[in-house]
Protein backbone atom coordinates (compact mmCIF):
# COMPACT_ATOMS: atom_id res chain seq x y z
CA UNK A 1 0.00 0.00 0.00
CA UNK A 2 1.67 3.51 -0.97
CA UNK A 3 1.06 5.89 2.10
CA UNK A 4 -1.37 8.82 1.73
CA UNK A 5 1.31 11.55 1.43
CA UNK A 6 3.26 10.32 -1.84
CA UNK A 7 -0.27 9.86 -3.53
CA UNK A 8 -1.35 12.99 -2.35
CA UNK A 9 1.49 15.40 -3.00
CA UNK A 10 2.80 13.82 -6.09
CA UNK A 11 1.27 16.17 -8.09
CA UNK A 12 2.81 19.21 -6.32
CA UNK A 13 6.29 18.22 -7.20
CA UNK A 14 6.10 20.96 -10.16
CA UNK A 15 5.32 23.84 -7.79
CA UNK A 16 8.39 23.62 -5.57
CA UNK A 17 9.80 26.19 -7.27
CA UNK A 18 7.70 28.78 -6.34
CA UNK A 19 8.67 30.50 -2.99
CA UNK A 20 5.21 31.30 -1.05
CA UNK A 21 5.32 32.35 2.80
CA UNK A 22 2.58 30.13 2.89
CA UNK A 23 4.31 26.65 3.39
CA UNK A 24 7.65 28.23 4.19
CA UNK A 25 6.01 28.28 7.81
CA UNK A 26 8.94 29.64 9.91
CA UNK A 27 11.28 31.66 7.24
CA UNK A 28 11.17 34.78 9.09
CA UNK A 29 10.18 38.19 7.11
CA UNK A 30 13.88 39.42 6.25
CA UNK A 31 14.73 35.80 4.64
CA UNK A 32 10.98 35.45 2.65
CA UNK A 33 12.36 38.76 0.93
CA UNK A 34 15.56 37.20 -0.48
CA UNK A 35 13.59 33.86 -1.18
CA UNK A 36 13.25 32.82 -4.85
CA UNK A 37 13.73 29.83 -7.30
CA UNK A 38 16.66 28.38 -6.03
CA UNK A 39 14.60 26.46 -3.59
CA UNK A 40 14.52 22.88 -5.21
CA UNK A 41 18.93 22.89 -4.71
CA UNK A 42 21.06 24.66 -3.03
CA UNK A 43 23.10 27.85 -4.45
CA UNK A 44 26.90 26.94 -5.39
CA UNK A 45 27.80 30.45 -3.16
CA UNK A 46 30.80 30.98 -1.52
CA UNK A 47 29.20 30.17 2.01
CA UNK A 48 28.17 27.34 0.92
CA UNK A 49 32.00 25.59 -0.32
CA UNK A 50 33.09 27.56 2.93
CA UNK A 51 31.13 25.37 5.43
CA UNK A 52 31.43 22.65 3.41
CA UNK A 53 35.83 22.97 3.90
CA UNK A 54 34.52 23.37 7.76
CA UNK A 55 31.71 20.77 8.05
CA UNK A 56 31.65 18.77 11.27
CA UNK A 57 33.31 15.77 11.58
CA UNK A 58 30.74 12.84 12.15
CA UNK A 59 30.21 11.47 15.80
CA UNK A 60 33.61 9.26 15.73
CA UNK A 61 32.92 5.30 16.54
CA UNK A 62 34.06 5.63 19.97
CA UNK A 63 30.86 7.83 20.22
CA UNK A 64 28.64 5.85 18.83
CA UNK A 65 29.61 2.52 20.75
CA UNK A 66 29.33 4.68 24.23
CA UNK A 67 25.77 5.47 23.47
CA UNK A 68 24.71 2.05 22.34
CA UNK A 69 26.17 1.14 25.51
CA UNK A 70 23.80 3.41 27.28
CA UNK A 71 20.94 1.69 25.51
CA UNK A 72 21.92 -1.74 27.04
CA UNK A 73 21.50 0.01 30.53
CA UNK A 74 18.56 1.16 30.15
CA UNK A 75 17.34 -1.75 28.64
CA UNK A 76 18.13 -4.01 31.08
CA UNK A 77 16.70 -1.48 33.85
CA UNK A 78 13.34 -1.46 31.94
CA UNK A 79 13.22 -5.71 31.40
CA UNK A 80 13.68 -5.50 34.92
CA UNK A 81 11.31 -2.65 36.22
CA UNK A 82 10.88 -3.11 40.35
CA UNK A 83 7.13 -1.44 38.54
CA UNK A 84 6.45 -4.63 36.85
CA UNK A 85 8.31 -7.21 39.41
CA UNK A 86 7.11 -10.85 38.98
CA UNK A 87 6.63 -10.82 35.43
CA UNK A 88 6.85 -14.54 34.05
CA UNK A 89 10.07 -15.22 31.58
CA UNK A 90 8.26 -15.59 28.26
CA UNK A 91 6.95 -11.43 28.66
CA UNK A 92 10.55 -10.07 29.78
CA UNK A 93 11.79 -12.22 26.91
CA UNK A 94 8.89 -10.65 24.48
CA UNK A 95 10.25 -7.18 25.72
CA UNK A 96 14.24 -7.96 25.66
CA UNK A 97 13.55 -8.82 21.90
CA UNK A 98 11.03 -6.17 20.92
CA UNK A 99 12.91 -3.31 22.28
CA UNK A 100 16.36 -4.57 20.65
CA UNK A 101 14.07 -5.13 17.27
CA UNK A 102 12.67 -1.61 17.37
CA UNK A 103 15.03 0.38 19.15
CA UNK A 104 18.46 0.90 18.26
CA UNK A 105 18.43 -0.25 14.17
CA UNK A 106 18.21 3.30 12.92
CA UNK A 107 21.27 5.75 12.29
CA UNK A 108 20.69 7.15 15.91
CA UNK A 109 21.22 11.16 14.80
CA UNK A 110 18.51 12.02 16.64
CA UNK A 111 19.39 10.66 19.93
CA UNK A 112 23.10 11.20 19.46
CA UNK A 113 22.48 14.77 18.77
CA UNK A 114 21.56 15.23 22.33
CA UNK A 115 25.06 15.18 23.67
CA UNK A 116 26.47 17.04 20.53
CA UNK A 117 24.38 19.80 21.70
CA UNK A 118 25.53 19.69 25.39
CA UNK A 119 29.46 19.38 23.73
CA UNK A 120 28.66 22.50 21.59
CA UNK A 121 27.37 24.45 24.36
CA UNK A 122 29.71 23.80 27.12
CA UNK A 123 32.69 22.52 25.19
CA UNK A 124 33.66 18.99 25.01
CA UNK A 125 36.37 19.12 28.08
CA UNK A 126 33.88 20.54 30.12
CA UNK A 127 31.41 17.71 29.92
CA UNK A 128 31.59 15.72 32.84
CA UNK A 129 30.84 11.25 32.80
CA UNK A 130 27.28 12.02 34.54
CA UNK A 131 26.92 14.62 31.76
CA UNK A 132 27.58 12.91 28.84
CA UNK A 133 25.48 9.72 30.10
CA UNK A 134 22.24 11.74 31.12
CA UNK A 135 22.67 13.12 27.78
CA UNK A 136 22.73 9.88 26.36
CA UNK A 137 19.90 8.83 28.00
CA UNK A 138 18.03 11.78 27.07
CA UNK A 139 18.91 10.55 23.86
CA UNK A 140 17.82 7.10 24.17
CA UNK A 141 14.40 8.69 25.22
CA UNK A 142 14.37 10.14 21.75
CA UNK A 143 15.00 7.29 19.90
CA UNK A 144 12.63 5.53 21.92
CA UNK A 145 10.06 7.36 20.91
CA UNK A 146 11.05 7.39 17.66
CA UNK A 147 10.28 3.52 17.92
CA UNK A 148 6.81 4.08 19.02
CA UNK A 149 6.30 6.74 16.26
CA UNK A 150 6.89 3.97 13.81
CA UNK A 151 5.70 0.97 14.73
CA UNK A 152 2.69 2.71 14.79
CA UNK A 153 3.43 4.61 11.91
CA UNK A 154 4.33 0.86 9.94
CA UNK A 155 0.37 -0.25 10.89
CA UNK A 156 -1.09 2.81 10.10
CA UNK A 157 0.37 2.69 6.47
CA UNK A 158 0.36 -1.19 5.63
CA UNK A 159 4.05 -0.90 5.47
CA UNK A 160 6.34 -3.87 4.52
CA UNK A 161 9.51 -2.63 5.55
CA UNK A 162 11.58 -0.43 8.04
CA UNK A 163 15.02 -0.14 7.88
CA UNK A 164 15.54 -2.71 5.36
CA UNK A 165 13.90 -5.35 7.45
CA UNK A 166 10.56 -6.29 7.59
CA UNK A 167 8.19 -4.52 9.72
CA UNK A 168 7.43 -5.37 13.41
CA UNK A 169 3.65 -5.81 12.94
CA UNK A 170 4.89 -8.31 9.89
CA UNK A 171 6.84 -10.58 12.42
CA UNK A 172 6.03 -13.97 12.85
CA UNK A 173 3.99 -14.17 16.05
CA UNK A 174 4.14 -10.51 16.40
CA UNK A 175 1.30 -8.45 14.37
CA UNK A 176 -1.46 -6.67 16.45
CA UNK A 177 0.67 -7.35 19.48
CA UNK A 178 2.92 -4.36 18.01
CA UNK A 179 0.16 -2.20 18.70
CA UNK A 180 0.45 -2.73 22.85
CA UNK A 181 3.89 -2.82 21.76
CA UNK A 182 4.15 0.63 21.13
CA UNK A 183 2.07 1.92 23.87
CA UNK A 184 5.61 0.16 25.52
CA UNK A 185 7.81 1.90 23.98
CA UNK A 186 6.19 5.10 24.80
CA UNK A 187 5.80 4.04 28.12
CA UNK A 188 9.68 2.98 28.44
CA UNK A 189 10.19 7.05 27.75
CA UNK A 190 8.80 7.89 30.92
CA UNK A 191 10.41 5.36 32.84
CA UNK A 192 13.66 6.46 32.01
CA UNK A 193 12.81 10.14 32.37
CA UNK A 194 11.73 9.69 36.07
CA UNK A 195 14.71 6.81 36.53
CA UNK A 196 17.44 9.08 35.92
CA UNK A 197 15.50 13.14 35.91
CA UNK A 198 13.65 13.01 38.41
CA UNK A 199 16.09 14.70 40.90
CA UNK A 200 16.84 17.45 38.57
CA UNK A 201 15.69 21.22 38.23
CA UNK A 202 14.33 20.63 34.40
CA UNK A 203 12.39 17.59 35.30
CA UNK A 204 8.85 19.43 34.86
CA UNK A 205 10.66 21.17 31.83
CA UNK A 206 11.75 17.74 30.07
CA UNK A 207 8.15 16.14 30.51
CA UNK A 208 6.15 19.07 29.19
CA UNK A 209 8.94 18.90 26.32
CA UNK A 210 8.43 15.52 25.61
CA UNK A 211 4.68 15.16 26.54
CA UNK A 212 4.11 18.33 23.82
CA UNK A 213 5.91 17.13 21.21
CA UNK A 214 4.08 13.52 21.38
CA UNK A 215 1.07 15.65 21.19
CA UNK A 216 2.60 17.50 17.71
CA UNK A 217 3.66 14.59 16.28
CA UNK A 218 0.49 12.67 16.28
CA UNK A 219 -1.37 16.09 15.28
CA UNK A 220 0.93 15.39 12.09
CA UNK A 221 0.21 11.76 11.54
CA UNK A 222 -3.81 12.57 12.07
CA UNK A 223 -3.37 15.25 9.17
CA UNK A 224 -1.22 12.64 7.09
CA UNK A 225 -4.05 10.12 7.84
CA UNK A 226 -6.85 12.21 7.09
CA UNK A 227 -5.71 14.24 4.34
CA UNK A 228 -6.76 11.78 1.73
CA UNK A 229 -8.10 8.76 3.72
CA UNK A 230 -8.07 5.28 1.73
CA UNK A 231 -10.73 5.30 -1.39
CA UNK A 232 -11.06 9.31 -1.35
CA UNK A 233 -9.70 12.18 -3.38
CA UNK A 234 -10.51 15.78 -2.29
CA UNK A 235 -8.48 17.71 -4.15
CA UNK A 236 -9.12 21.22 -1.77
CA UNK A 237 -6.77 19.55 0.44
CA UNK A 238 -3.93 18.78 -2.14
CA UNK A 239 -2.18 22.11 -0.99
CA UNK A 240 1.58 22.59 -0.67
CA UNK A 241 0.60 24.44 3.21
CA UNK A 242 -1.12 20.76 4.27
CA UNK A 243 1.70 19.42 2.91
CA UNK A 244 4.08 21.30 4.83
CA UNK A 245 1.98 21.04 7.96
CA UNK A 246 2.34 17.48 7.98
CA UNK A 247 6.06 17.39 7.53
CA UNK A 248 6.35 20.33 10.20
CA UNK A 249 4.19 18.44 12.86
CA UNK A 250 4.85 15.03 11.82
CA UNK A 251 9.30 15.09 11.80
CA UNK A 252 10.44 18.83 12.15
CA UNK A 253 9.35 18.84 16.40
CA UNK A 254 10.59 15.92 17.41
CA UNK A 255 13.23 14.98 14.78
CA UNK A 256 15.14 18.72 15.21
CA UNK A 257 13.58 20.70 17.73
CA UNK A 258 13.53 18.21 20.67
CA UNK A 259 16.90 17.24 20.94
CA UNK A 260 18.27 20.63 20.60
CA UNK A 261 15.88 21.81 23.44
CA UNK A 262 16.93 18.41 25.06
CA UNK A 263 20.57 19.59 25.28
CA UNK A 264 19.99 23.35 26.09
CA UNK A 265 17.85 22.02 29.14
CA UNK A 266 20.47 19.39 30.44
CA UNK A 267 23.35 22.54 29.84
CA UNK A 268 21.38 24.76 32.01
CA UNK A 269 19.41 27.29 29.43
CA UNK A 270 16.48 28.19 31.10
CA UNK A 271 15.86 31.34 28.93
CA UNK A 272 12.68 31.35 26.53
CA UNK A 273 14.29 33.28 24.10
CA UNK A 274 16.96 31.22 23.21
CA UNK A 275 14.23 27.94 22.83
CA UNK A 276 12.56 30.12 20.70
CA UNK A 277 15.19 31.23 18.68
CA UNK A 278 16.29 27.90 18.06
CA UNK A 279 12.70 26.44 17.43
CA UNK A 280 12.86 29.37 14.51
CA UNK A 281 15.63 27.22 12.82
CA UNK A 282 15.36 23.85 13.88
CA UNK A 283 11.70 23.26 12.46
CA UNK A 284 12.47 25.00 8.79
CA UNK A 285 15.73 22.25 9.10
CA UNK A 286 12.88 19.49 10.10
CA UNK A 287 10.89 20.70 6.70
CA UNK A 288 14.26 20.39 4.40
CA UNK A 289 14.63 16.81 6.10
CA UNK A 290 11.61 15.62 5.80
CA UNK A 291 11.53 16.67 2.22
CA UNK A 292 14.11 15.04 1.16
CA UNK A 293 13.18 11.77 2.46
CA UNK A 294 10.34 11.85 1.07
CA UNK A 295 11.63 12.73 -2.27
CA UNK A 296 14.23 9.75 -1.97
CA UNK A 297 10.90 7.42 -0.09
CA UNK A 298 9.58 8.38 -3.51
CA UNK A 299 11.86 8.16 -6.47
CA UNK A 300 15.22 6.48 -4.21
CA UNK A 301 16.13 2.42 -4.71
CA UNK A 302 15.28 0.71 -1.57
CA UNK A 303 18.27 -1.16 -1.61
CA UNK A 304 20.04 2.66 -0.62
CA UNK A 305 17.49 3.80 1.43
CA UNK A 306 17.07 0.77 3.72
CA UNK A 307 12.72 0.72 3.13
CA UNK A 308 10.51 0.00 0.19
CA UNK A 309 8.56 3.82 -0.02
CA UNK A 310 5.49 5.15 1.22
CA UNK A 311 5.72 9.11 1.39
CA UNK A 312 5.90 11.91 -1.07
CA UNK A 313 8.51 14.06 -2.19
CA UNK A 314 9.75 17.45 -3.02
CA UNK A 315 12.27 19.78 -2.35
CA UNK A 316 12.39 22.39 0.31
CA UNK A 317 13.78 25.48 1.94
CA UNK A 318 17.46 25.90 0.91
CA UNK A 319 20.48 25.04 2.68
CA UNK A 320 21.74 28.78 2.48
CA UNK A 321 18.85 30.18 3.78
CA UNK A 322 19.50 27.93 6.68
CA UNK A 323 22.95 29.04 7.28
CA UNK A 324 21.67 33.09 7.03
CA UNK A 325 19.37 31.76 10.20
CA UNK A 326 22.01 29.67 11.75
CA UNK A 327 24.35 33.05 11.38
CA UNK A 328 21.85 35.88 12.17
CA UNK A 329 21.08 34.47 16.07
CA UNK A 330 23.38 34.98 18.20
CA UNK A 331 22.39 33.09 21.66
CA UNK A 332 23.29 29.61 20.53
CA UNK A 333 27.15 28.36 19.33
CA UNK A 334 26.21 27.92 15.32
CA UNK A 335 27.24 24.80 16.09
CA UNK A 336 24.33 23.51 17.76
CA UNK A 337 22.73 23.91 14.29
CA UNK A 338 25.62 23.22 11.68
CA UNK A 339 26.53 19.57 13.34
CA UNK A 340 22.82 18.62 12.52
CA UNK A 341 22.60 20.31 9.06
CA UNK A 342 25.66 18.69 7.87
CA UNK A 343 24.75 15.43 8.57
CA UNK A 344 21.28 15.88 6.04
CA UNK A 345 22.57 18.07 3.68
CA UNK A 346 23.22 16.53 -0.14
CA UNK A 347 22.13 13.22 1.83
CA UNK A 348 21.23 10.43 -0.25
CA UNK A 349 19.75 7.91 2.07
């Protein structure tokens, strides 16, 4: 089954082009003005071949291996919640195997972008152990919930792979059970939040966070669902702003924003401006991301991409305008921004 989104938008491939304020939801005023055709790829400007000569090194292995060793802590403490003592062997089993299934397969930027921030902010030698692992599990909490967001997602849309393995739902022994499944994995979230937050002053702060952008995210998927719902065509609602609603609620929140916010909270930034200001940048970043994957969802070979396709495609706001954004604040090290930028931009899977 092809998901809603790539049937629906399809047809408004032609008018990327076009700059309108209207699905360009966060460009601010100044950077509308100086919008034009250039959308669909990036300029070949000199700021452009200058950050890429500077772009970020990727997290190094060493990285990567500490925070999937973080996952197998807070696996473990989960499997063995004192909230769900007594459970017979065949459920922690069923759990042991359904988080490792769901859990850690994906690339992990979102989750490992947590600490990045916190590195940015405060500088890398100033980032104590308990640091860097609370950011990792802040992280985990992330990708955790990215889990929920797509098993769910993978029922919703009749989907037949993830990752380039077959669905949960499509599991032997597994289908509807994926659906209490997820309410799991959102669960787990929690768990870990009041495991290893509970003590600290952004506690309140990290469950509003995370409780809000559940909230946005499934505001996305409900427009995604019931844009064009199975055996319908409206064609009032085949509009490049629904369209760019979906991908703002549905990946920008929690793909970009929340993990940036994530970071500024565990670093100490209580200041509303500076969320804000970084909100301003990280959801137009969310709408180039989630644009591009749905162009290469669309017209990419599944072999690259890891999934056989179900969204849409089309191009979006431009990697320079981006980088006048990233530039223009000044409350946040433009790192914070450019180590997540570089990581999508001229991405092909």
């Amino acid at each position: 089954m092809i998901r809603r989104s790539r049937t629906l938008f399809g047809s408004l491939f032609p008018l990327v082009p076009a700059c309108h304020k209207e699905y360009c939801l966060n460009l601010p005023d100044q950077l509308h003005r100086t919008c034009n055709a250039s959308i669909m790829t990036s300029t070949a400007t000199a700021t452009t071949a200058n950050v890429d000569a500077k772009r970020a090194k990727p997290s190094p292995p060493a990285d990567r291996q500490d925070f999937l060793a973080v996952f197998d802590t807070l696996k473990d403490e989960l499997v063995n919640d004192p909230l769900i003592a007594g459970q017979p062997d065949f459920s922690k089993a069923w759990m042991q195997k359904m988080l490792t299934f769901n859990v850690p397969g994906g690339k992990l930027n979102r989750g490992m972008a947590v600490l990045d921030v916190l590195k940015a902010i405060k500088g890398t030698e100033h980032v104590t152990k308990e640091e860097a692992f609370k950011a990792n599990a802040l992280g985990w909490c992330i990708e955790w919930l990215q889990a929920f967001f797509l098993v769910a997602d993978d029922i919703m849309d009749n989907s037949v792979t993830r990752r380039g393995q077959p669905c949960w739902y499509r599991m032997p022994e597994v289908g509807t059970v994926a659906i209490n499944d997820g309410i799991i994995l959102e669960s787990c979230m929690y768990r870990i939040l009041k495991n290893h937050f509970r003590s600290t002053p952004y506690y309140v702060e990290l469950l509003d966070l995370f409780h809000e952008t559940t909230h946005q995210t499934a505001h996305g998927q409900l427009l995604d669902l019931t844009t064009a719902p199975p055996g319908t065509t409206d064609l009032s609602k085949f509009t490049v702003n629904n369209y760019m609603r979906i991908v703002t609620f549905k990946t920008a929140y929690y793909s970009f924003y929340l993990p940036v916010a994530c970071g500024m909270l565990i670093s100490g930034i209580t200041d509303a401006h500076a969320f804000q200001a970084a909100k301003d940048i990280l959801l137009i970043m969310g709408q180039y991301f989630q644009i591009q994957d749905d162009y290469l969802d669309c017209f990419g070979d599944p072999d690259v991409i890891g999934k056989i396709g179900t969204d849409i495609q089309y191009e979006a706001d431009s990697h320079d305008k981006l980088l006048q954004m990233i530039h223009q604040q000044d409350v946040l090290p433009p790192a914070v921004f450019t180590m997540l930028l570089n990581k999508i931009y001229k991405r092909t899977k």
